[in-house]
C-alpha atoms as a PDB file:
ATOM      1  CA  UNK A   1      20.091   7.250  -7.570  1.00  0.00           C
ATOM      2  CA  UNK A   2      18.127   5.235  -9.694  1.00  0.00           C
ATOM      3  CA  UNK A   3      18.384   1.583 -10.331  1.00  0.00           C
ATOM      4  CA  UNK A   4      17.556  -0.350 -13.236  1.00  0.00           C
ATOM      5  CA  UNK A   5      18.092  -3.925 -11.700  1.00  0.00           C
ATOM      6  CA  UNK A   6      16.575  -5.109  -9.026  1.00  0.00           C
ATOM      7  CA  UNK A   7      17.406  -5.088  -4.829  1.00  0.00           C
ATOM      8  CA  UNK A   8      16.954  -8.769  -2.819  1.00  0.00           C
ATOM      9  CA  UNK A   9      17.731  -9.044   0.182  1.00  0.00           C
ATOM     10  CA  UNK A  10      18.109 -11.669   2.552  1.00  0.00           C
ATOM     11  CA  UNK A  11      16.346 -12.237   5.730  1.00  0.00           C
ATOM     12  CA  UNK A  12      16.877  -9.463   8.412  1.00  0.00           C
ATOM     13  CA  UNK A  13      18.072  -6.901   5.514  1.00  0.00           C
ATOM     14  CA  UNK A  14      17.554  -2.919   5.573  1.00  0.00           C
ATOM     15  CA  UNK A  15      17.022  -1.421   2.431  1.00  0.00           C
ATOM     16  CA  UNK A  16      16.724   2.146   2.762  1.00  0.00           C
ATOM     17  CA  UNK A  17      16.451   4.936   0.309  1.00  0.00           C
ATOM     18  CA  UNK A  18      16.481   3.672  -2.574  1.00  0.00           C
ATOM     19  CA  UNK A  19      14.878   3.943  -5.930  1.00  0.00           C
ATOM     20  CA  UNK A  20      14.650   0.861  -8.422  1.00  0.00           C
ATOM     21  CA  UNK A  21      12.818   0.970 -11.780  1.00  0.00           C
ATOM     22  CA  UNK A  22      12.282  -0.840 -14.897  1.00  0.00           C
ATOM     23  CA  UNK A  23      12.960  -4.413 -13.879  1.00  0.00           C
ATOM     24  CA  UNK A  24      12.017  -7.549 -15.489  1.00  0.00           C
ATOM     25  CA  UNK A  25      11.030  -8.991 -11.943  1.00  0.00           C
ATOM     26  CA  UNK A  26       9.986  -7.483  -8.789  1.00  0.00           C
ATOM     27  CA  UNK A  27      11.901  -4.108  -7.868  1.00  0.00           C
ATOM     28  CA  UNK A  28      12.839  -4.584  -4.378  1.00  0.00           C
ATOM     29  CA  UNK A  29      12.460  -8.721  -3.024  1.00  0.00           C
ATOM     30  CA  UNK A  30      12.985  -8.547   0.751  1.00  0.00           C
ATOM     31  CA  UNK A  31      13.634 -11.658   2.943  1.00  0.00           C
ATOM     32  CA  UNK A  32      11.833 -12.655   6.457  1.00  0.00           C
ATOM     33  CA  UNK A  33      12.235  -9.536   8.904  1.00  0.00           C
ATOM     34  CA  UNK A  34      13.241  -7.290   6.498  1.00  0.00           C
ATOM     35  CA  UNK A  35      13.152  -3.657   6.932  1.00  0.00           C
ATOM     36  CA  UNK A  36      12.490  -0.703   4.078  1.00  0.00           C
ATOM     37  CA  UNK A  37      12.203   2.412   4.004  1.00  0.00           C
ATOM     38  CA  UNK A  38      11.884   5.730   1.737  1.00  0.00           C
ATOM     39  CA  UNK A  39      12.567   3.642  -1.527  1.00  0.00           C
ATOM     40  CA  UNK A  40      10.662   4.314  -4.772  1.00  0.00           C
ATOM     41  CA  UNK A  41       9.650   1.146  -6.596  1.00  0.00           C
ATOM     42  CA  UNK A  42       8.993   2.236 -10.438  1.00  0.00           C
ATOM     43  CA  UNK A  43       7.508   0.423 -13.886  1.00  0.00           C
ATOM     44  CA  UNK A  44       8.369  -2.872 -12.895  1.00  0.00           C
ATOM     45  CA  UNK A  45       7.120  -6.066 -14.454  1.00  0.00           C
ATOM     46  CA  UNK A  46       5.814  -7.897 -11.236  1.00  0.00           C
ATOM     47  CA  UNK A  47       5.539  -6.194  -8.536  1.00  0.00           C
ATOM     48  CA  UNK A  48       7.093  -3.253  -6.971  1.00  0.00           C
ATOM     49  CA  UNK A  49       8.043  -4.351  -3.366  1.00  0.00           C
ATOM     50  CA  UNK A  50       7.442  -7.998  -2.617  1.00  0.00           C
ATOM     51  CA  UNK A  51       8.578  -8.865   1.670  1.00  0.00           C
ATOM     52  CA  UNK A  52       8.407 -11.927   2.823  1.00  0.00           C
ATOM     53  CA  UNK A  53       6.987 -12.590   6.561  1.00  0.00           C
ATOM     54  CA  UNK A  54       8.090 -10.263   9.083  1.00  0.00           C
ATOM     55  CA  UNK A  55       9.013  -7.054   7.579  1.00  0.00           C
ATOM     56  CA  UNK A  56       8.519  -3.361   8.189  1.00  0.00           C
ATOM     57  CA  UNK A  57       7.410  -1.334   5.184  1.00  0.00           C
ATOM     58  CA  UNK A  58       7.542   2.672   5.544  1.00  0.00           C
ATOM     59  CA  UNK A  59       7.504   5.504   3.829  1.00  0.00           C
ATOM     60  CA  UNK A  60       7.670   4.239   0.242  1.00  0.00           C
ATOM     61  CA  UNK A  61       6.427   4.393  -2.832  1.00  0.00           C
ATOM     62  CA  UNK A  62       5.388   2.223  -5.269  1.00  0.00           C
ATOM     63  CA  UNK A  63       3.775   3.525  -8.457  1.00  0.00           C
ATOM     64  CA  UNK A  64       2.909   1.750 -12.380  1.00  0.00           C
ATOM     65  CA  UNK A  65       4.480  -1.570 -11.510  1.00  0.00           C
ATOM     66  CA  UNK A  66       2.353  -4.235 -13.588  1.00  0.00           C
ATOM     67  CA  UNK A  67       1.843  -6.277 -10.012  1.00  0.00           C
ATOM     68  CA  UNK A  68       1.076  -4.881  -7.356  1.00  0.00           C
ATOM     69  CA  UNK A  69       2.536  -2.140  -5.674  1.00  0.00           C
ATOM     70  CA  UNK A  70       3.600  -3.935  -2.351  1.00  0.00           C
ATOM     71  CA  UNK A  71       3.027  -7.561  -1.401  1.00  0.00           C
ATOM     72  CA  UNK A  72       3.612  -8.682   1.741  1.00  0.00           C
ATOM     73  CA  UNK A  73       2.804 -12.159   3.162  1.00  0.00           C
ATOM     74  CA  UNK A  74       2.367 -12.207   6.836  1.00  0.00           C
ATOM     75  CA  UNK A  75       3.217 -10.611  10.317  1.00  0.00           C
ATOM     76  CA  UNK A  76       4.127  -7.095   8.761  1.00  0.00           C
ATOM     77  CA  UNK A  77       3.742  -3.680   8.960  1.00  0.00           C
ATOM     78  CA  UNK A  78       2.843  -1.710   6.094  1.00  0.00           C
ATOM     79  CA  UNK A  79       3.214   2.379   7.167  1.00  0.00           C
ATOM     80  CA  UNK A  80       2.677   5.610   5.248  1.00  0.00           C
ATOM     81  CA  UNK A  81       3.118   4.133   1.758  1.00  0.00           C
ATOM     82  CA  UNK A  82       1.984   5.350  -1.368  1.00  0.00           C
ATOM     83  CA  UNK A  83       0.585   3.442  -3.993  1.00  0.00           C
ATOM     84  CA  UNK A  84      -0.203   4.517  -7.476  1.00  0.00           C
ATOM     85  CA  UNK A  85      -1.282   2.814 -10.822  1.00  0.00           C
ATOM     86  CA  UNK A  86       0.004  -0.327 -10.165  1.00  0.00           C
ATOM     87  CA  UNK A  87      -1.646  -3.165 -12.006  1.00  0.00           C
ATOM     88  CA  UNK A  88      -0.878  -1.391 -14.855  1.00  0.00           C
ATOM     89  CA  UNK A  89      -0.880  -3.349 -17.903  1.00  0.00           C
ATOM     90  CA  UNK A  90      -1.669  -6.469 -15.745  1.00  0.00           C
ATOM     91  CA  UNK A  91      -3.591  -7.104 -12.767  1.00  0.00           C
ATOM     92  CA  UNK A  92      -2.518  -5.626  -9.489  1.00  0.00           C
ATOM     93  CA  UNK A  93      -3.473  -3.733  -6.226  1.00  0.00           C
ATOM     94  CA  UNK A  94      -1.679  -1.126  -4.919  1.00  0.00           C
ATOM     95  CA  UNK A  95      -1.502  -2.792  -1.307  1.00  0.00           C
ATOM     96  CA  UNK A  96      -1.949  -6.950  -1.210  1.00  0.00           C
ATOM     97  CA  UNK A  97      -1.180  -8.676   1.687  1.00  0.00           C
ATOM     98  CA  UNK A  98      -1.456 -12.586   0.948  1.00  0.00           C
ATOM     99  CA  UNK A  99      -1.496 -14.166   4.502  1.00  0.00           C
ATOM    100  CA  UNK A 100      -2.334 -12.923   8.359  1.00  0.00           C
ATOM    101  CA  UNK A 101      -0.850 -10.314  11.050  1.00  0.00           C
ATOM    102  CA  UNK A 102      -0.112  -7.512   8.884  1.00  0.00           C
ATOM    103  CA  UNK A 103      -0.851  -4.207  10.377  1.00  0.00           C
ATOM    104  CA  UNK A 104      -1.889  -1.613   6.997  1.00  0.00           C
ATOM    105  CA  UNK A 105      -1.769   1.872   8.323  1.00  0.00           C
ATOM    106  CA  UNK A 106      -2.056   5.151   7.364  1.00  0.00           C
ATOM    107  CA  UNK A 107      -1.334   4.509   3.536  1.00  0.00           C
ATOM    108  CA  UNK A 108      -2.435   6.627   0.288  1.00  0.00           C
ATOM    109  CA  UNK A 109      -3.841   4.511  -2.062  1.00  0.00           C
ATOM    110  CA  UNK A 110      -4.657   5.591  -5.550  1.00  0.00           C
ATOM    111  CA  UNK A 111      -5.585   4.448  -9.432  1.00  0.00           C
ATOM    112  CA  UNK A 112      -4.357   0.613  -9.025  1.00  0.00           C
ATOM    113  CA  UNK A 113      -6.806  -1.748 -10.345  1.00  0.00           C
ATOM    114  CA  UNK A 114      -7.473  -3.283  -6.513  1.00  0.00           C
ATOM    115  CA  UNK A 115      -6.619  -0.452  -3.834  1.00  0.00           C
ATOM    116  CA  UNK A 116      -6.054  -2.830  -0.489  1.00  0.00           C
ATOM    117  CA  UNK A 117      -6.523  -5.927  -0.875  1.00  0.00           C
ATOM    118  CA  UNK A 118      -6.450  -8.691   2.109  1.00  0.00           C
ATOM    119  CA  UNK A 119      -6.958 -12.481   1.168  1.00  0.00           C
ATOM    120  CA  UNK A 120      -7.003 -13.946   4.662  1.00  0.00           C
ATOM    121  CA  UNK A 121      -8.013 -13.110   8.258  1.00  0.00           C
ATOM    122  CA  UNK A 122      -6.373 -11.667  11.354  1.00  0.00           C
ATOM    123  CA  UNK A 123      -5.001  -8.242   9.765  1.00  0.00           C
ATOM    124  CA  UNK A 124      -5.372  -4.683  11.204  1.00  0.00           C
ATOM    125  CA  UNK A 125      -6.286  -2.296   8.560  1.00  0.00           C
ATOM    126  CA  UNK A 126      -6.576   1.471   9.752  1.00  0.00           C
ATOM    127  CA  UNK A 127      -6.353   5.065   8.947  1.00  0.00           C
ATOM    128  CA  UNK A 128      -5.704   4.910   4.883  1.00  0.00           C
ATOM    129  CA  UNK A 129      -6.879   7.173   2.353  1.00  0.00           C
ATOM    130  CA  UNK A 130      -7.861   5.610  -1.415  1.00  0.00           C
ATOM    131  CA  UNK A 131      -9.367   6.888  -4.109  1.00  0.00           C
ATOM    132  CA  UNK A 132      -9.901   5.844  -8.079  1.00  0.00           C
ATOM    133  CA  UNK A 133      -9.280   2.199  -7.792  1.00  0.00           C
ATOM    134  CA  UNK A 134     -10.971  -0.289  -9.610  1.00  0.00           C
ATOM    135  CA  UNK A 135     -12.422  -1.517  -6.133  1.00  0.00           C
ATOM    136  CA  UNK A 136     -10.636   0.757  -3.520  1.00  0.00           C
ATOM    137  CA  UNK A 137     -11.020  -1.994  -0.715  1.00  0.00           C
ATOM    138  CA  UNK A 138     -11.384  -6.181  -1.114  1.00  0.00           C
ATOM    139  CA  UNK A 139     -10.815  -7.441   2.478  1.00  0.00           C
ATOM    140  CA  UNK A 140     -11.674 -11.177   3.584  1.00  0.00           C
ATOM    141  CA  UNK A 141     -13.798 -11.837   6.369  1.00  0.00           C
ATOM    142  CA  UNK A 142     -12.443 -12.111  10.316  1.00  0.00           C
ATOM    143  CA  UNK A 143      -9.975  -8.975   9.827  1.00  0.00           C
ATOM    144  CA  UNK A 144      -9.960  -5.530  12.196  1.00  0.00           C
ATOM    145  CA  UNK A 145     -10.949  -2.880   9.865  1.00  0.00           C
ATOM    146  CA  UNK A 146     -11.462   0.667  11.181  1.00  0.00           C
ATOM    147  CA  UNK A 147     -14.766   1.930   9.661  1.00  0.00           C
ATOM    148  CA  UNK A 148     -14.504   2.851   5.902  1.00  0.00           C
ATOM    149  CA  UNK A 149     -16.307   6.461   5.347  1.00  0.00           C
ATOM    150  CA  UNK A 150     -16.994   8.229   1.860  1.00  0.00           C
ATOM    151  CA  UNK A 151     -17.637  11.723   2.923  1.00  0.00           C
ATOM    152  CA  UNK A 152     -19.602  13.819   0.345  1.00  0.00           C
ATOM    153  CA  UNK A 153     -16.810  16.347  -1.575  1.00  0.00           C
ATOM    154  CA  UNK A 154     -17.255  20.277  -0.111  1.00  0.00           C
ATOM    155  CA  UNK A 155     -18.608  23.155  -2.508  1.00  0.00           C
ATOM    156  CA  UNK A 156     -15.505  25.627  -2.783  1.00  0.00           C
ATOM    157  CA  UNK A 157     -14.066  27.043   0.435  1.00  0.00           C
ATOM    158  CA  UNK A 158     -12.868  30.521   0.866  1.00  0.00           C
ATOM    159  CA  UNK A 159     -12.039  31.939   4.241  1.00  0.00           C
ATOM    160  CA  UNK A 160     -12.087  30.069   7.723  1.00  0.00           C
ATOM    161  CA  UNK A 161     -15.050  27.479   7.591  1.00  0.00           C
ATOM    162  CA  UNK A 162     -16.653  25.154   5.059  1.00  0.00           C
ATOM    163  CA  UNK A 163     -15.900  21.681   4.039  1.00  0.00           C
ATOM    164  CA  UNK A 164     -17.947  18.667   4.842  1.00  0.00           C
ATOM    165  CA  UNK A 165     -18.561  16.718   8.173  1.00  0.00           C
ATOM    166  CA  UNK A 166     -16.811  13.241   8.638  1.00  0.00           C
ATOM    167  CA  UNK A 167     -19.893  11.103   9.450  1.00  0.00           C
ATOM    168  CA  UNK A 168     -17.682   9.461  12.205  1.00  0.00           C
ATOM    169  CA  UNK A 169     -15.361  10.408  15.203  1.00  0.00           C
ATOM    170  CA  UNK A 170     -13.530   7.352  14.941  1.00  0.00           C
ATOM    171  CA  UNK A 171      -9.752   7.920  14.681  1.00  0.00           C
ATOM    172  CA  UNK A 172      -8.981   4.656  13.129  1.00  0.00           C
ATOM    173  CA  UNK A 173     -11.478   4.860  10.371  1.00  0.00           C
ATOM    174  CA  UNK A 174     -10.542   4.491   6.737  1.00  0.00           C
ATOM    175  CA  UNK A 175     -11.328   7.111   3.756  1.00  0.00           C
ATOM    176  CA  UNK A 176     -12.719   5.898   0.209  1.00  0.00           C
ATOM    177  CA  UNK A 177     -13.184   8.567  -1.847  1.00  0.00           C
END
């Protein structure tokens, strides 16, 4: 079902599959320990999911919002999202977390004018995949990053081996491609 007026929720809310599009406003405004999940945030004018402190993000996406694609402020966890041409028409990043103790894992991150961006310390950023931002990653200083790699693209593969090496064994690291 798709929803042309926003969601808010109040603090301790689930919002769970979902889809809301078009708004004048952010598309989904969740309170302090907040959790969503599989909801689609579409073409809004701010930003596509904006949580307050607290929350649980998951599986959702968030794609040509004018914002950013999620905003979160602080002690959250932001899980196998994906984020695509947000900042569109304005100035947004597909992921932006505003404050500290947000845990950013596992997300794809594509075509937003910022990819991840982090604009304070203390955060645990891990295992995401981005690709065609303006700048794919804009991190402050004193965060827990697992290693960014840019592996070289493979030639074509046909058969049972081929494809490029990782540079790293690290299972945490983070892909910009």
């Amino acid at each position: 079902m798709t929803m042309f007026i926003s969601t808010t929720a109040i603090g301790g809310s689930t919002i769970s599959g979902c889809s809301v599009e078009s708004n004048t406003g952010d598309g989904i405004l969740a309170g302090d320990g907040s959790t969503i999940s599989g909801c689609s945030a579409r073409s809004n004018l701010v930003n596509g999911i904006n949580a307050t402190s607290a929350s649980m993000i998951s599986g959702c996406t968030a794609s040509l919002n004018r914002g950013d694609g999620i905003r979160a402020v602080s002690d959250g966890k932001i899980i196998g999202k994906t984020c695509d041409d947000n900042g569109n028409g304005g100035h947004g990043a597909g992921i932006h977390v505003t404050y500290h103790d947000n845990h950013i894992d596992s997300n794809h991150v594509t075509d937003n004018d910022f990819g991840i961006d982090v604009d304070a310390a203390y955060n645990l950023i891990v295992r995401n995949r981005v690709r065609g931002n303006g700048t794919n990653y804009v991190i402050a200083a004193d965060n827990v990053v697992g290693e960014i790699l840019s592996p070289a693209p493979s030639g074509a593969i046909s058969g049972s081996a081929g494809g490029g090496g990782w540079g790293s064994t690290d299972p945490w690291a983070n892909f910009s491609l």
